[in-house]
PDB file of N, CA and C in Angstrom:
ATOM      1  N   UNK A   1      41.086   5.689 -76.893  1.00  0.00           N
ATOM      2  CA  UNK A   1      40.810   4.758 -77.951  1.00  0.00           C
ATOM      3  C   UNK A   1      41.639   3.492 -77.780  1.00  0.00           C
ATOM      4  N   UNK A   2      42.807   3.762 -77.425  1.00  0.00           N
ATOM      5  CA  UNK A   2      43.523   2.652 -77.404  1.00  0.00           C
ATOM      6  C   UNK A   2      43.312   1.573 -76.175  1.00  0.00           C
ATOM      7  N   UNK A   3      42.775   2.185 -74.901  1.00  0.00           N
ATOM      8  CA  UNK A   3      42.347   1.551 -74.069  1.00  0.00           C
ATOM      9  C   UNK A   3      41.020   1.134 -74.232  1.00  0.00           C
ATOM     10  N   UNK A   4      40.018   0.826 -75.307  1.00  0.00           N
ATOM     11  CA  UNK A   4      39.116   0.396 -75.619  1.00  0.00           C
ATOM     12  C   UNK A   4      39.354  -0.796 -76.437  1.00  0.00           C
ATOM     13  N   UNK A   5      39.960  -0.347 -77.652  1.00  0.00           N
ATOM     14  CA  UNK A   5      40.227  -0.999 -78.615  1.00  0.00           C
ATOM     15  C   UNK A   5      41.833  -2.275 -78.220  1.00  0.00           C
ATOM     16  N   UNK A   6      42.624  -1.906 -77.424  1.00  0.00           N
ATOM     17  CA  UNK A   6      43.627  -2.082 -77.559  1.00  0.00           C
ATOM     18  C   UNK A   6      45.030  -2.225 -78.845  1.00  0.00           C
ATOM     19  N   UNK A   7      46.061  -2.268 -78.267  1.00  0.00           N
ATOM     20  CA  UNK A   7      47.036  -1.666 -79.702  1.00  0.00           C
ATOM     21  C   UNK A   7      46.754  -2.137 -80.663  1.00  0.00           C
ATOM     22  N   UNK A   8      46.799  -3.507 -80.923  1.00  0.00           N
ATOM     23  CA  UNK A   8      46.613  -4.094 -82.165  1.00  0.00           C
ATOM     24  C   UNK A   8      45.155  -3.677 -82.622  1.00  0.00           C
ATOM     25  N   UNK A   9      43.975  -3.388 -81.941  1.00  0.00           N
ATOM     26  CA  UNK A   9      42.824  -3.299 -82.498  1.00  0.00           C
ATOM     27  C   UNK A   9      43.121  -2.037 -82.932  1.00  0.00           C
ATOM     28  N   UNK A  10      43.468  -0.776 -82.569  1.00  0.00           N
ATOM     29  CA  UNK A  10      44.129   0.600 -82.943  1.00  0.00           C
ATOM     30  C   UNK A  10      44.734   0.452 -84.253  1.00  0.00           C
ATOM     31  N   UNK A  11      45.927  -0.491 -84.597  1.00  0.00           N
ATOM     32  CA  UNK A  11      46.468   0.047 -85.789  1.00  0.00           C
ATOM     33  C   UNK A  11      45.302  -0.535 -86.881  1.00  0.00           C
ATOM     34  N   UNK A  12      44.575  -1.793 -86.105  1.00  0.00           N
ATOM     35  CA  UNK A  12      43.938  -2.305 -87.178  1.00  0.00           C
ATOM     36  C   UNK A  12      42.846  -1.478 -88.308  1.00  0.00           C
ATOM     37  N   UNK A  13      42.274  -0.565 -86.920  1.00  0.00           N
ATOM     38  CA  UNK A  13      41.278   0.403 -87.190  1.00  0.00           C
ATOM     39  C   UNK A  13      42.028   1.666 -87.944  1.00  0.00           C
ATOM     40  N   UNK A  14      43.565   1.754 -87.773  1.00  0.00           N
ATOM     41  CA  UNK A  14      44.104   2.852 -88.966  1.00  0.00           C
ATOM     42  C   UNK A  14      44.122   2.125 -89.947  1.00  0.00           C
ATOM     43  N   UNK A  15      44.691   0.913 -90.174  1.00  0.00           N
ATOM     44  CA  UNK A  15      45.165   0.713 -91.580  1.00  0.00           C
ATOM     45  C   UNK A  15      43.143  -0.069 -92.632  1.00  0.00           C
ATOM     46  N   UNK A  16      42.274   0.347 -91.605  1.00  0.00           N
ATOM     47  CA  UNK A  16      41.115  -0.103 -91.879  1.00  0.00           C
ATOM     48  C   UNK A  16      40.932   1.497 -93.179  1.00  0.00           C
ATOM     49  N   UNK A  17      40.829   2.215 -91.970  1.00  0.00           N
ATOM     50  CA  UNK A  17      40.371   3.486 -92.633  1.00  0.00           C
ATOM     51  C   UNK A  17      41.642   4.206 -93.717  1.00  0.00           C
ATOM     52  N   UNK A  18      42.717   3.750 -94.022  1.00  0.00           N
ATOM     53  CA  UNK A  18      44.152   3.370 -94.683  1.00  0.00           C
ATOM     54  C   UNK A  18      43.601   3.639 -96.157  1.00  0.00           C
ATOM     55  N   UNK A  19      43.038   2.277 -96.022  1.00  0.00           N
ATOM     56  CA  UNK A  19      42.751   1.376 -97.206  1.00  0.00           C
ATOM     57  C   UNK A  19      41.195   2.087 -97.709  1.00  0.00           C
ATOM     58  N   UNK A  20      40.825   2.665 -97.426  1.00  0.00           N
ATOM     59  CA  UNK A  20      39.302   3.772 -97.740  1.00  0.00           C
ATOM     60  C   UNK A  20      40.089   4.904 -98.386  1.00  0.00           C
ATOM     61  N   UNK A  21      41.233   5.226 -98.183  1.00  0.00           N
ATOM     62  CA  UNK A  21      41.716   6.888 -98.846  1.00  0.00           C
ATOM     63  C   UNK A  21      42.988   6.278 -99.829  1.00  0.00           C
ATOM     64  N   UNK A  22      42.819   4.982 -99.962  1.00  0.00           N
ATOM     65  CA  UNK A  22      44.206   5.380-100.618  1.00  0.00           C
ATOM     66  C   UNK A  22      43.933   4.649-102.081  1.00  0.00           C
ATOM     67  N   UNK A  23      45.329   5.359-103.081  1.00  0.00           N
ATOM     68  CA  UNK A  23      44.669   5.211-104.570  1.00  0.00           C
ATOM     69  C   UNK A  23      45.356   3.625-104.593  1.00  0.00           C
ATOM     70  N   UNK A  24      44.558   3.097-105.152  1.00  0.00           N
ATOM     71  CA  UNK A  24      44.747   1.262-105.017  1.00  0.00           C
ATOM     72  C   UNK A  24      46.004   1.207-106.255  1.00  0.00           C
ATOM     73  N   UNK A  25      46.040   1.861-107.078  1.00  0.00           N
ATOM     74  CA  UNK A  25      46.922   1.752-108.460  1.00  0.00           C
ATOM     75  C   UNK A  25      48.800   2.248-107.649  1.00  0.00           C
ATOM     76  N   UNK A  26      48.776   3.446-106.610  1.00  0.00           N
ATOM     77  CA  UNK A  26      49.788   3.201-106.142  1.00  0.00           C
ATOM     78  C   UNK A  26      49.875   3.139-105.156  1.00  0.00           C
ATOM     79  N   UNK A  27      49.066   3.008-104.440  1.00  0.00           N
ATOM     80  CA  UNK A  27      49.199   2.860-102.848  1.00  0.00           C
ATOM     81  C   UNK A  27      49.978   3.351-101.054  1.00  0.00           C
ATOM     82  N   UNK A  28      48.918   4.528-102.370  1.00  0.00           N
ATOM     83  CA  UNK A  28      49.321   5.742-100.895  1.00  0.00           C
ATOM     84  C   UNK A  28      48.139   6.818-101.423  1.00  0.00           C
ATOM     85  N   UNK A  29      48.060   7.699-100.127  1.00  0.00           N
ATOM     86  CA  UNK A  29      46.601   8.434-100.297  1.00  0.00           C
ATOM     87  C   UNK A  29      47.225   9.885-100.907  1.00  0.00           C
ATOM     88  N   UNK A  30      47.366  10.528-101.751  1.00  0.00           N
ATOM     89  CA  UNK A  30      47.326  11.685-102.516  1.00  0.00           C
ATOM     90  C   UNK A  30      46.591  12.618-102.244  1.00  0.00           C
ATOM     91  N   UNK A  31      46.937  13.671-102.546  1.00  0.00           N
ATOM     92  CA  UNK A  31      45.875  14.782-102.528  1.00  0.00           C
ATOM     93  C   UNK A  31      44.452  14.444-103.488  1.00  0.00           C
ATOM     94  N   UNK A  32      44.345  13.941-104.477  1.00  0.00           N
ATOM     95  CA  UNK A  32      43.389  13.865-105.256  1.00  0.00           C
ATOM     96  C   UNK A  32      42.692  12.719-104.494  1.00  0.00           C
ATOM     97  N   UNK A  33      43.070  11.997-103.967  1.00  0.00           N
ATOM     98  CA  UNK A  33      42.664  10.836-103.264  1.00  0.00           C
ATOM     99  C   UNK A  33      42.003  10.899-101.698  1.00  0.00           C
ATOM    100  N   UNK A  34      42.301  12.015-101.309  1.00  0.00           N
ATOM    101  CA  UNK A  34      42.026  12.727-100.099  1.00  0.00           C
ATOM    102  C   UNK A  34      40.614  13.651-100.737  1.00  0.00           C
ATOM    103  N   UNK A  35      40.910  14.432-101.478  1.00  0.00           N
ATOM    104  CA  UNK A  35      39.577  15.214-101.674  1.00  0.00           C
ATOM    105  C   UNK A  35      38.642  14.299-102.412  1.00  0.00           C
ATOM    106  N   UNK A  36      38.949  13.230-103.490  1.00  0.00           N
ATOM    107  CA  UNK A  36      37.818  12.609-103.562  1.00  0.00           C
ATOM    108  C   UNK A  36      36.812  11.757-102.792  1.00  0.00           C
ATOM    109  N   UNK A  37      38.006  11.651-101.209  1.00  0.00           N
ATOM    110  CA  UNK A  37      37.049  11.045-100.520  1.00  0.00           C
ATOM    111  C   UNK A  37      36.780  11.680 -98.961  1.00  0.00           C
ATOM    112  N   UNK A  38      36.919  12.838 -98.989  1.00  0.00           N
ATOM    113  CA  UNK A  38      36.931  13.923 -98.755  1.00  0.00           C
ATOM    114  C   UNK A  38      35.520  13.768 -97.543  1.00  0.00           C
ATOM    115  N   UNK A  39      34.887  13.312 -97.711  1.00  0.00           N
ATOM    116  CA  UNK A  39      32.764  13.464 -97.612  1.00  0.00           C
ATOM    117  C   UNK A  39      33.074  11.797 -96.395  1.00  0.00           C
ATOM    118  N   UNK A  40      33.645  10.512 -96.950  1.00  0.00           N
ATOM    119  CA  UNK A  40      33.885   9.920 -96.229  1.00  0.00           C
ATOM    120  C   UNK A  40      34.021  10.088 -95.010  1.00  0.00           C
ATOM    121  N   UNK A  41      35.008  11.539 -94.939  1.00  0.00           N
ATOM    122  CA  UNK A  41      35.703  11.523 -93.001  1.00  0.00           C
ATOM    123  C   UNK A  41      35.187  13.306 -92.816  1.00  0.00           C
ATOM    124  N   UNK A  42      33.927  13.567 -93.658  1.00  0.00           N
ATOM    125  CA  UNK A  42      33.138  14.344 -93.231  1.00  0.00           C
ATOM    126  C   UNK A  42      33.773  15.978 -93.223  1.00  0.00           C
ATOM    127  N   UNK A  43      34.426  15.970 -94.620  1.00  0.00           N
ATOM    128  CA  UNK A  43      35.483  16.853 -94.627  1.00  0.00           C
ATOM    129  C   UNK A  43      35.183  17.928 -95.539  1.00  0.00           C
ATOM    130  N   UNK A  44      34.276  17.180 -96.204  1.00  0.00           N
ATOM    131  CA  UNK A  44      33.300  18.424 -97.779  1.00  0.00           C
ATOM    132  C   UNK A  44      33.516  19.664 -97.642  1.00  0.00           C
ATOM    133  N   UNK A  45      33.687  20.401 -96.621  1.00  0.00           N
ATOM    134  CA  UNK A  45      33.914  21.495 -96.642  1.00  0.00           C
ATOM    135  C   UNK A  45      35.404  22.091 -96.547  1.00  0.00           C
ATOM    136  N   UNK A  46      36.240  21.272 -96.131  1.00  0.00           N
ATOM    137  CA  UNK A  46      37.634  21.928 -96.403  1.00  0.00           C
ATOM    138  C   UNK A  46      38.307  21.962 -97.870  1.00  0.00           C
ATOM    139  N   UNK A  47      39.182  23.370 -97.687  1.00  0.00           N
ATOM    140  CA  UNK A  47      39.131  24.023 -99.095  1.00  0.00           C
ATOM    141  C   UNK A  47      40.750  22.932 -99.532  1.00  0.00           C
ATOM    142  N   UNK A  48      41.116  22.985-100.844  1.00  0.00           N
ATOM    143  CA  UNK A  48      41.945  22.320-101.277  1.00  0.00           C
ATOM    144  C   UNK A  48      44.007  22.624-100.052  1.00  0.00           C
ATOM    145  N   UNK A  49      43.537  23.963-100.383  1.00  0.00           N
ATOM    146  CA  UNK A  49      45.056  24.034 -99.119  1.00  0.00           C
ATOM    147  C   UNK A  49      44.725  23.538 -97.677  1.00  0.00           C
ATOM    148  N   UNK A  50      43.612  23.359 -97.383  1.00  0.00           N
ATOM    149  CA  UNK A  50      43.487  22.133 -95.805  1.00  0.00           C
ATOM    150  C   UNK A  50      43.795  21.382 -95.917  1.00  0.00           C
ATOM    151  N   UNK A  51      43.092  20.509 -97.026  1.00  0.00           N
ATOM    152  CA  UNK A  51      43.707  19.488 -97.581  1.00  0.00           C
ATOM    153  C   UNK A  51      45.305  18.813 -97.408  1.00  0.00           C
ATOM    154  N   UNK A  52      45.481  19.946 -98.550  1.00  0.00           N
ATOM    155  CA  UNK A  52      47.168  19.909 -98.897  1.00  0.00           C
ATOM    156  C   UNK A  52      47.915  20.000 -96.974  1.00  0.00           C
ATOM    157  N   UNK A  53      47.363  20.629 -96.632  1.00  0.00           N
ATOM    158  CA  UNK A  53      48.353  20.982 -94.860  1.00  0.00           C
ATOM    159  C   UNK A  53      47.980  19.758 -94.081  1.00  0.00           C
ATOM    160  N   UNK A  54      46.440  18.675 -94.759  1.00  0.00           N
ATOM    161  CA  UNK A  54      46.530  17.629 -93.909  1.00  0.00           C
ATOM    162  C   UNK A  54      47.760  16.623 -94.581  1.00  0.00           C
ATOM    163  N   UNK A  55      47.911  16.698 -95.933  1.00  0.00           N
ATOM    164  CA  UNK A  55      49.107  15.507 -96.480  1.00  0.00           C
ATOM    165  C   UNK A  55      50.487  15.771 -96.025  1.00  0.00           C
ATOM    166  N   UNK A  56      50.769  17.491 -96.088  1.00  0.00           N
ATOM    167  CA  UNK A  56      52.182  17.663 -95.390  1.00  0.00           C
ATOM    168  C   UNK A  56      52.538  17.068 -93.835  1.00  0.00           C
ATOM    169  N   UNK A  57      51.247  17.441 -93.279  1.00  0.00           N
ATOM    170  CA  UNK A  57      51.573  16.773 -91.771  1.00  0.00           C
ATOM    171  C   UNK A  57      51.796  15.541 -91.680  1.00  0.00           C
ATOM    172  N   UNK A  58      51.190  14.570 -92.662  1.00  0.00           N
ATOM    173  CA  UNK A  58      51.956  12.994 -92.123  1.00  0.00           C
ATOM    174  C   UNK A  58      52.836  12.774 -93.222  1.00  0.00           C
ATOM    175  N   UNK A  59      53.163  13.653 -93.880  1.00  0.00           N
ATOM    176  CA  UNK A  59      54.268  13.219 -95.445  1.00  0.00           C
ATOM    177  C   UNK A  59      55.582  13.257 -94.662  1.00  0.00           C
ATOM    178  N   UNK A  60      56.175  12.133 -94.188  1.00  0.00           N
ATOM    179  CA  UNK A  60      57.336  12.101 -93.397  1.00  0.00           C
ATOM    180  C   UNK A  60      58.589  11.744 -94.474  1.00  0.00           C
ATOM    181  N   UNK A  61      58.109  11.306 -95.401  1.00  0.00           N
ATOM    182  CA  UNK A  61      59.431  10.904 -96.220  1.00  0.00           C
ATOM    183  C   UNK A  61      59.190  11.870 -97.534  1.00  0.00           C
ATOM    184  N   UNK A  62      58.733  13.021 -97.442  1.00  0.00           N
ATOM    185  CA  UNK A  62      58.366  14.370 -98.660  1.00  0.00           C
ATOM    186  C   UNK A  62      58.556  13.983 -99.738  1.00  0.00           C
ATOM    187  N   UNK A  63      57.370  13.181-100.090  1.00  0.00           N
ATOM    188  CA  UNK A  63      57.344  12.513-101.439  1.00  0.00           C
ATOM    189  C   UNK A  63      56.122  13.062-102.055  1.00  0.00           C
ATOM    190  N   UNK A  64      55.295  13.614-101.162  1.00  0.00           N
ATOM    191  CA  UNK A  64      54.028  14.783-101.367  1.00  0.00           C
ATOM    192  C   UNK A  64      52.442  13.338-101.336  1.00  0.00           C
ATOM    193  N   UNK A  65      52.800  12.676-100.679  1.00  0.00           N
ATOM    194  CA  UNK A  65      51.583  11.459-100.619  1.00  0.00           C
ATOM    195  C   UNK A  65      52.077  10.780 -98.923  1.00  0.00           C
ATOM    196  N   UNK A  66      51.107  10.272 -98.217  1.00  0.00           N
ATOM    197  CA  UNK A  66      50.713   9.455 -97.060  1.00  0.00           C
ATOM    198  C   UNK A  66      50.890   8.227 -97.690  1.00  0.00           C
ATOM    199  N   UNK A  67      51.988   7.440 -96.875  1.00  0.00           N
ATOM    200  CA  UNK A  67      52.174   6.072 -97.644  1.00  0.00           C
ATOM    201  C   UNK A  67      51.740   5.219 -95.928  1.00  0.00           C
ATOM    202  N   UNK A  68      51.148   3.907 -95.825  1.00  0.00           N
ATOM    203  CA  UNK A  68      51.272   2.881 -94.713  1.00  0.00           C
ATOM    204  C   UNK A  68      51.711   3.202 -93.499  1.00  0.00           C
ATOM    205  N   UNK A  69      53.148   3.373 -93.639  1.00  0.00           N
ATOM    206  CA  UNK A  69      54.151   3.274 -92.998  1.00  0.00           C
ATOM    207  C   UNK A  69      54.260   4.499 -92.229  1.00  0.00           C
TER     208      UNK A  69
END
């Protein structure tokens, strides 16, 4: 991907799809914010603890939400 897109086109295309999951009021993607858009990244079928094990994996600062950064 990155050799297609190159770097800058790469982060552009994360913080593209960023801004599709995340709750605009605080700005970071939540669990509720993840399953409501859930169907977006073709996910309808994963159960709420997939979910939850996809937010722990990038929750680097364990605040229990995917922030930007």
């Amino acid at each position: 991907m990155v050799d297609r897109l190159g770097g800058e086109g790469l982060i552009g295309e994360l913080c593209s799809g960023f801004q599709l999951l995340v709750e605009a009021d605080k700005g970071v993607i939540t669990s509720e914010s993840l399953k409501n858009n859930s169907s977006v990244l073709g996910l309808q079928d994963l159960s709420d603890d997939d979910l939850q094990s996809m937010l722990r994996e990038g929750d680097f600062d364990g605040d229990g939400a995917l922030n930007q950064m």
